[in-house]
C-alpha atoms as a PDB file:
ATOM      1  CA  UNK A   1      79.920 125.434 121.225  1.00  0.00           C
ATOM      2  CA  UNK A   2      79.179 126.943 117.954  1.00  0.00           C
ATOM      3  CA  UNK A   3      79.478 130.535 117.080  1.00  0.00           C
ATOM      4  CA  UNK A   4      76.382 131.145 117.020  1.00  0.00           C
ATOM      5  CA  UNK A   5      74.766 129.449 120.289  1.00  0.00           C
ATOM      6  CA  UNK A   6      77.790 131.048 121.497  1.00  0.00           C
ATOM      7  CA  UNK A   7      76.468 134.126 120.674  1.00  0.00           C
ATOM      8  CA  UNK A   8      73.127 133.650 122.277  1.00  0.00           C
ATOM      9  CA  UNK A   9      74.350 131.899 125.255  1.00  0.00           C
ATOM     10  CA  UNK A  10      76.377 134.969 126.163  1.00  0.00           C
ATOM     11  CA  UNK A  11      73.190 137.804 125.083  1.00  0.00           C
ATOM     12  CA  UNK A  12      71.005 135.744 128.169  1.00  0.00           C
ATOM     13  CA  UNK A  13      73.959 135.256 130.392  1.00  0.00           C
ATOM     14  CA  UNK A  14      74.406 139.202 130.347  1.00  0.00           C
ATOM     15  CA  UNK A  15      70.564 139.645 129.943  1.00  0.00           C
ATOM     16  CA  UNK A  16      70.268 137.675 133.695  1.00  0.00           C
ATOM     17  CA  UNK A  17      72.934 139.962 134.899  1.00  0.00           C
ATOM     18  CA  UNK A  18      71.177 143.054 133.753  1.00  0.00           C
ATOM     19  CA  UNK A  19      67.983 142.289 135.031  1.00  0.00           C
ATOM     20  CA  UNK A  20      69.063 140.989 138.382  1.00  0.00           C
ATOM     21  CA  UNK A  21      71.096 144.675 138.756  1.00  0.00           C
ATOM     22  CA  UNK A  22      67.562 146.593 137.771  1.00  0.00           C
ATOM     23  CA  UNK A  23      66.192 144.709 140.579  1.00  0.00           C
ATOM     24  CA  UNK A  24      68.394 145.691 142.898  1.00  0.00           C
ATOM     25  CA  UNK A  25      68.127 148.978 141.925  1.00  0.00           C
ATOM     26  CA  UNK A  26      64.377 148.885 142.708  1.00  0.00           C
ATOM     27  CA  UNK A  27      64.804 147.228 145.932  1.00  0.00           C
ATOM     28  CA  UNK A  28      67.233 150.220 147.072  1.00  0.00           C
ATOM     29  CA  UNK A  29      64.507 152.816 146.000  1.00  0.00           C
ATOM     30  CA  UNK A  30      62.305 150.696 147.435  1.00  0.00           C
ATOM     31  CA  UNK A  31      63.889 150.760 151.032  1.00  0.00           C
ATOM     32  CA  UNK A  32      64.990 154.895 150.162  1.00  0.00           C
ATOM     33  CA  UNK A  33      61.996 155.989 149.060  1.00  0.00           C
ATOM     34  CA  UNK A  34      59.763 158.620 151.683  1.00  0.00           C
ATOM     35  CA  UNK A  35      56.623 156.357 152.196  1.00  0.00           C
ATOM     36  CA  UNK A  36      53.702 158.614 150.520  1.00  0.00           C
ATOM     37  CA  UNK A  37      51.883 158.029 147.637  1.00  0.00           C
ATOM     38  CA  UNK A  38      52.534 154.451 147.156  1.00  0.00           C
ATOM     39  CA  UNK A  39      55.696 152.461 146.606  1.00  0.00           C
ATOM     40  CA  UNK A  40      55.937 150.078 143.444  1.00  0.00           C
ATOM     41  CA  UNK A  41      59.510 149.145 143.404  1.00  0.00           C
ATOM     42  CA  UNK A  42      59.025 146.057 145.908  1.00  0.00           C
ATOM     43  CA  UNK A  43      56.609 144.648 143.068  1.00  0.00           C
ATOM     44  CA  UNK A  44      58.907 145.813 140.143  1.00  0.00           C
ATOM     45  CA  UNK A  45      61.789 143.898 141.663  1.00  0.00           C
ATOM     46  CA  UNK A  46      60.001 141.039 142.540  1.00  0.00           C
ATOM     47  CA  UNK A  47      59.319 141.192 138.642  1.00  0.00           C
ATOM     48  CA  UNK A  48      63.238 141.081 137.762  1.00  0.00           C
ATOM     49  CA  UNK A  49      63.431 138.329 139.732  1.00  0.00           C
ATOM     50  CA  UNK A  50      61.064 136.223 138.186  1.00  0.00           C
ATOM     51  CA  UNK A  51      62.368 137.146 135.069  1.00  0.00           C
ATOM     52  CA  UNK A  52      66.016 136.122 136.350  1.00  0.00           C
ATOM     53  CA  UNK A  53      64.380 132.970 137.078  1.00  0.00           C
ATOM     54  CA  UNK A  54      63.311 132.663 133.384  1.00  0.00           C
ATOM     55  CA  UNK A  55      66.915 133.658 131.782  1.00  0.00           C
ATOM     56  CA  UNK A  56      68.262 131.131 133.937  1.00  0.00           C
ATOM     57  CA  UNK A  57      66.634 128.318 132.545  1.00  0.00           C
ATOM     58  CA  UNK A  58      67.319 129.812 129.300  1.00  0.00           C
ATOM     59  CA  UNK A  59      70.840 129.683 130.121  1.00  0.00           C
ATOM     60  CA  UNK A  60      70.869 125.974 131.837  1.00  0.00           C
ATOM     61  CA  UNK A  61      69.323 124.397 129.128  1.00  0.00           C
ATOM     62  CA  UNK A  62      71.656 126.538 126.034  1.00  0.00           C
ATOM     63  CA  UNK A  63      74.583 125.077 128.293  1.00  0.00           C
ATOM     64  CA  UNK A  64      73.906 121.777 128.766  1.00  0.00           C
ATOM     65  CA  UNK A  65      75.043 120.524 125.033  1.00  0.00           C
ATOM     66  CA  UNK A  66      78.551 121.706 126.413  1.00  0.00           C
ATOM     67  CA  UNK A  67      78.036 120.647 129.573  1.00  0.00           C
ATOM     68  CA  UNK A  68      76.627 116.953 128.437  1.00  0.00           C
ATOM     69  CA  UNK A  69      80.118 116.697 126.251  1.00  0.00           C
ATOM     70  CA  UNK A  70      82.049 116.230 128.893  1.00  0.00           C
ATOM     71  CA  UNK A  71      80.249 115.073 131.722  1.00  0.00           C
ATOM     72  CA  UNK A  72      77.263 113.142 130.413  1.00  0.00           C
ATOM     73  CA  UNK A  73      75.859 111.414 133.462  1.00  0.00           C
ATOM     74  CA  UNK A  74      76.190 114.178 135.866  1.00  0.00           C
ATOM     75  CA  UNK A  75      74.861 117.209 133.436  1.00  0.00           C
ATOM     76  CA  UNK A  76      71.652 115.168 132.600  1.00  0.00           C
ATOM     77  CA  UNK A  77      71.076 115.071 136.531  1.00  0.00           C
ATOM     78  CA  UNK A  78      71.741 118.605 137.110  1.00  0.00           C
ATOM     79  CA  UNK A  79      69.623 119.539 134.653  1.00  0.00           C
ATOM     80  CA  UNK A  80      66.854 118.354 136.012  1.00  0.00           C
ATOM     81  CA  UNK A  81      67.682 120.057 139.244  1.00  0.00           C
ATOM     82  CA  UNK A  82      68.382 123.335 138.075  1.00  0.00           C
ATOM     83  CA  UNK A  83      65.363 123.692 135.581  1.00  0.00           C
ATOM     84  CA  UNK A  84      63.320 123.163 138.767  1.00  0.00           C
ATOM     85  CA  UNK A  85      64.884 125.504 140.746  1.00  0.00           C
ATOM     86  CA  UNK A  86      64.440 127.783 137.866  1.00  0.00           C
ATOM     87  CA  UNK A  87      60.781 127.174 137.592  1.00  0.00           C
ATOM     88  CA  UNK A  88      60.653 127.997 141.660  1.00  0.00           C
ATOM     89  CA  UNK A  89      61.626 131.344 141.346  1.00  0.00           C
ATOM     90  CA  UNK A  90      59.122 132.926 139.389  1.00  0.00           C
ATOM     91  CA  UNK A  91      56.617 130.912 141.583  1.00  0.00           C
ATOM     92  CA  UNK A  92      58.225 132.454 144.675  1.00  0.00           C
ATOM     93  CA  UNK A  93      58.122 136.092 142.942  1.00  0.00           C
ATOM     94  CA  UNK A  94      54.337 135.713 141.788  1.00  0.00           C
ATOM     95  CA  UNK A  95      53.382 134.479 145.673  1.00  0.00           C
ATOM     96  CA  UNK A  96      54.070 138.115 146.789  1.00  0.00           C
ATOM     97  CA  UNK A  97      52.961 139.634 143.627  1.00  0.00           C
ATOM     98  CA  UNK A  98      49.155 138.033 143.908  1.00  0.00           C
ATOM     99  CA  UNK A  99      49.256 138.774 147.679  1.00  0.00           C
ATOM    100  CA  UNK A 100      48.698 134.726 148.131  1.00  0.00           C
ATOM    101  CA  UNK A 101      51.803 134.971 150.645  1.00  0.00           C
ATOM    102  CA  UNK A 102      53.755 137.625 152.567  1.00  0.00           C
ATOM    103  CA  UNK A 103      57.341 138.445 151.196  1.00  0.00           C
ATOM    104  CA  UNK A 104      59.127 136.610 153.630  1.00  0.00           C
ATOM    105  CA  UNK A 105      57.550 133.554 152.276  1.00  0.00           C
ATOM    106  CA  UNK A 106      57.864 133.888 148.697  1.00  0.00           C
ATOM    107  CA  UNK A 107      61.422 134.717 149.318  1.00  0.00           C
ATOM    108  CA  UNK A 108      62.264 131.444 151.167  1.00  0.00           C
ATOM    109  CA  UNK A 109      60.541 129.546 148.041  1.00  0.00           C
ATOM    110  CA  UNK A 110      62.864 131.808 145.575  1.00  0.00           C
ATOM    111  CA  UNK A 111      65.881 131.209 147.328  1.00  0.00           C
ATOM    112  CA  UNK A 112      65.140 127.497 147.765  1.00  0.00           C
ATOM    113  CA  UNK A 113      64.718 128.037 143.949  1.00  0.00           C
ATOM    114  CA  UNK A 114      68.459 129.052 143.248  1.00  0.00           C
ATOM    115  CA  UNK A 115      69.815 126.718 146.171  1.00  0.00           C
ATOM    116  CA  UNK A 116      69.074 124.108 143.302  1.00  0.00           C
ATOM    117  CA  UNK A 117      70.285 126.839 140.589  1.00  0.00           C
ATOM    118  CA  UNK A 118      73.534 126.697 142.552  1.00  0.00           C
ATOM    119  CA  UNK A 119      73.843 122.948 142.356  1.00  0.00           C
ATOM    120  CA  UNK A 120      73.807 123.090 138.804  1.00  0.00           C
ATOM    121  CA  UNK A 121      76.226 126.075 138.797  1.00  0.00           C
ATOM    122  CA  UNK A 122      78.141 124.166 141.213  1.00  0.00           C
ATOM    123  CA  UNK A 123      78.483 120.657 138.666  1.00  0.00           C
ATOM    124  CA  UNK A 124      78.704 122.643 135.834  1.00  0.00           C
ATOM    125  CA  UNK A 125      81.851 124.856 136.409  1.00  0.00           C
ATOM    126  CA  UNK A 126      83.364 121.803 138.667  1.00  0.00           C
ATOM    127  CA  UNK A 127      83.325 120.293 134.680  1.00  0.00           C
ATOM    128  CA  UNK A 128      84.633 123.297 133.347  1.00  0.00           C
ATOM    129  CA  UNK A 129      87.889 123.343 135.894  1.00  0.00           C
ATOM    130  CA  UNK A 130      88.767 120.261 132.585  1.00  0.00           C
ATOM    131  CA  UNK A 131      87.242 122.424 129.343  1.00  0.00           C
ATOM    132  CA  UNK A 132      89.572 123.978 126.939  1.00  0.00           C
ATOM    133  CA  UNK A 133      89.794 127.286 126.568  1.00  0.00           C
ATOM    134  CA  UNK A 134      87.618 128.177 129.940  1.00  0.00           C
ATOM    135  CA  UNK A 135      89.232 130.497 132.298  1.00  0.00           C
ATOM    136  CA  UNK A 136      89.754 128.349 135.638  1.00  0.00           C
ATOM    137  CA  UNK A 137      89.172 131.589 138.120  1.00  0.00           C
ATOM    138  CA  UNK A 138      85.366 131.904 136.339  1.00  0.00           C
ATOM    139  CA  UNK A 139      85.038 127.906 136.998  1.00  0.00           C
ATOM    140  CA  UNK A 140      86.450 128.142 140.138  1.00  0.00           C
ATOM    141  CA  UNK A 141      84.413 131.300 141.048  1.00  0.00           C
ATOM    142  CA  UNK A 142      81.726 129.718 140.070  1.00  0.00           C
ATOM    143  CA  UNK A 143      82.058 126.952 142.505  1.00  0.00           C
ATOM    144  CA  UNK A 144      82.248 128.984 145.237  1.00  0.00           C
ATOM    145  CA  UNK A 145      79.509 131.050 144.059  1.00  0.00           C
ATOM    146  CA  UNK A 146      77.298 127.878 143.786  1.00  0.00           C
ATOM    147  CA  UNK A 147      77.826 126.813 147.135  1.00  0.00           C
ATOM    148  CA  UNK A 148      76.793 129.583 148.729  1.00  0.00           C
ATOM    149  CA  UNK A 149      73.697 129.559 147.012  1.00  0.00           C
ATOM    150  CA  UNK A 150      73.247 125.996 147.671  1.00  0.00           C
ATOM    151  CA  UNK A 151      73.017 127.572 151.247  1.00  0.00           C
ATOM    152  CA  UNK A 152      69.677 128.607 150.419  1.00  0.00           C
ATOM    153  CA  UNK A 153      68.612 125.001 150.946  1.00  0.00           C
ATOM    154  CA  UNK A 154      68.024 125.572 154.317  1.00  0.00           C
ATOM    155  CA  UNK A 155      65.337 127.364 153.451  1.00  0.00           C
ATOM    156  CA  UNK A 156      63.072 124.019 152.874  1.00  0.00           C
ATOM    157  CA  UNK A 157      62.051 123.586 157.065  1.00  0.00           C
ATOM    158  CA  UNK A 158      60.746 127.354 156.655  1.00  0.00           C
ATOM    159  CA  UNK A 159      58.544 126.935 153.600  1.00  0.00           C
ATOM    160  CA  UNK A 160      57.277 123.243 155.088  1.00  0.00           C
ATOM    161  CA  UNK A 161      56.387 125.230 157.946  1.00  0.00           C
ATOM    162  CA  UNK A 162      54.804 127.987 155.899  1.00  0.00           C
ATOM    163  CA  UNK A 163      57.102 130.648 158.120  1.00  0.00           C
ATOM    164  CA  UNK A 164      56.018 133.814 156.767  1.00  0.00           C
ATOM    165  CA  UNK A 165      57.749 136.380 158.973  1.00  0.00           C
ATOM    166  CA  UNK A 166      61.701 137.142 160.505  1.00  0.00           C
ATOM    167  CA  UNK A 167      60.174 136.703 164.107  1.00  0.00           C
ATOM    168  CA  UNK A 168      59.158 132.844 163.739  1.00  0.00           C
ATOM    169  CA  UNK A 169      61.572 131.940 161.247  1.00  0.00           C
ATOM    170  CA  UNK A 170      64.504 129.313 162.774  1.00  0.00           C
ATOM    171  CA  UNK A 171      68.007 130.508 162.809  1.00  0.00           C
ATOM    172  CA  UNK A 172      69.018 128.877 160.170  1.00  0.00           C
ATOM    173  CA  UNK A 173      66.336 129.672 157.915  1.00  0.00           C
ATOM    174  CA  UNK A 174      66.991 133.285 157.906  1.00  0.00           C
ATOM    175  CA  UNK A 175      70.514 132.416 157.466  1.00  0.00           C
ATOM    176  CA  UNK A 176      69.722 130.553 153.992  1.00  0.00           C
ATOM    177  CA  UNK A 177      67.558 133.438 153.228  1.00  0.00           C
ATOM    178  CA  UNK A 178      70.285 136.008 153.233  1.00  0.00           C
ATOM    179  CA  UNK A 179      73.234 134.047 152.446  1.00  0.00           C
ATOM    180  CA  UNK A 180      71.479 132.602 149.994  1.00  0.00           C
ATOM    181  CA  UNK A 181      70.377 135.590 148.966  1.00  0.00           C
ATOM    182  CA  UNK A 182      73.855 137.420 148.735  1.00  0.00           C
ATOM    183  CA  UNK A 183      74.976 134.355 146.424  1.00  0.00           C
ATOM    184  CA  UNK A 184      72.207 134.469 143.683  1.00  0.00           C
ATOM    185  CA  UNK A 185      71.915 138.288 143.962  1.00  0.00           C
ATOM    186  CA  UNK A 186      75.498 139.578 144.183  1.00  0.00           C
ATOM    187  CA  UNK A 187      77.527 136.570 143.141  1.00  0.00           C
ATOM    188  CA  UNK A 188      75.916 135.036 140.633  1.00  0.00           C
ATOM    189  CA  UNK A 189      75.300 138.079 138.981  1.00  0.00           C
ATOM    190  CA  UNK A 190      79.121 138.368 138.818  1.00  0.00           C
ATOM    191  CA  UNK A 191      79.509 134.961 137.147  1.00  0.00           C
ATOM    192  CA  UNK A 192      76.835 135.722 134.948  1.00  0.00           C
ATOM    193  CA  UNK A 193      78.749 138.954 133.340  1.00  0.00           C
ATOM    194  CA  UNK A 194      82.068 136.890 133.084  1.00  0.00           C
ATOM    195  CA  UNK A 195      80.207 134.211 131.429  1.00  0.00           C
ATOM    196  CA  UNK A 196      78.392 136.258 128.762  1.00  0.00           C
ATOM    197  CA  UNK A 197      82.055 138.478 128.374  1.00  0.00           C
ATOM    198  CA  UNK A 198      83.817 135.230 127.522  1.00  0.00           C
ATOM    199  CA  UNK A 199      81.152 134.398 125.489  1.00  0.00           C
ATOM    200  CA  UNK A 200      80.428 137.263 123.358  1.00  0.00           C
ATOM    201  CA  UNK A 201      84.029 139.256 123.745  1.00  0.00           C
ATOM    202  CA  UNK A 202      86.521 135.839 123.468  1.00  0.00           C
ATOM    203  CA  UNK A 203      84.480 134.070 121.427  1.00  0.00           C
ATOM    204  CA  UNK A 204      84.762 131.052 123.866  1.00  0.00           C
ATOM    205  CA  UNK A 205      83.970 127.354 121.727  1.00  0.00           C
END
């Protein structure tokens, strides 16, 4: 990776970081807020996460050169999958947003979004356990990480089914929904600053 993609690569890695933190900011004012007056953070958060949905296909596709150098078949595949996913989330985010579906909806079509993120993540740093230079705890971090957002698959049955509240959803819907939702907002996050710190601070090629 040259210098400068590395460069770039790193600024959206730590961009995605930075915005999914904001949002969880938001969605904690959101929850401690006293009702009165109105309450925008749900909608403001829902925004970061469309917008983490956007920096990660930044970050898939400034990756996959890298990613296509040393596995070629399986990086063209996984590219596909996690540009998809990536594409889902905003869609899930903008559900809510419009009003077209309640949040527990949207959010099973965001984190079935970044279940398919996470297969990517998962290929991806499986290929880095072999690169040069590429700490193995961040690749093997990162494979955990990715599974447990592949988690979030589970989610599928409940957006077939157009479940849009806790008390009809299936058991293991709800658990995609916040397992899932622990990987891509907690875990991924994590990956995503030790990504753009290797990047920008190491100078990773």
């Amino acid at each position: 990776m040259r210098a400068s993609s590395a460069s770039i690569t790193g600024q959206i890695a730590l961009a995605l970081a930075l915005v999914a933190i904001i949002g969880l900011v938001f969605i904690t004012l959101f929850y401690t807020r006293i009702e009165g007056g109105g309450n925008p953070f749900a909608t403001l958060n829902d925004v970061c996460v469309a917008l983490g949905g956007i920096l990660s296909a930044g970050l898939i596709w400034k990756l996959y050169p890298t990613h296509r150098s040393h596995a070629p078949r399986e990086s063209r595949f996984t590219l596909g999958i996690g540009l998809v996913g990536a594409c889902l989330v905003p869609i899930g985010s903008g559900l809510v947003i419009f009003n077209v579906t309640g949040w527990f909806l949207a959010g099973l079509v965001t984190t079935f979004g970044y279940a398919m993120i996470g297969l990517w993540l998962v290929e991806l740093n499986n290929s880095a356990l072999r690169w040069a230079a590429f700490p193995r705890i961040l690749a093997q971090y990162g494979i955990i990480t990715g599974w447990i957002m592949v988690i979030g698959i589970f989610a599928g049955p409940g957006i077939l089914a157009r479940t849009d509240s806790m008390e009809t959803a299936q058991w293991f819907v709800l658990i995609a929904l916040y397992t899932g939702g622990l990987g891509w907002n907690i875990l991924y996050t994590i990956w995503c600053i030790g990504l753009g710190r290797l990047l920008l601070i190491n100078g990773y090629r």
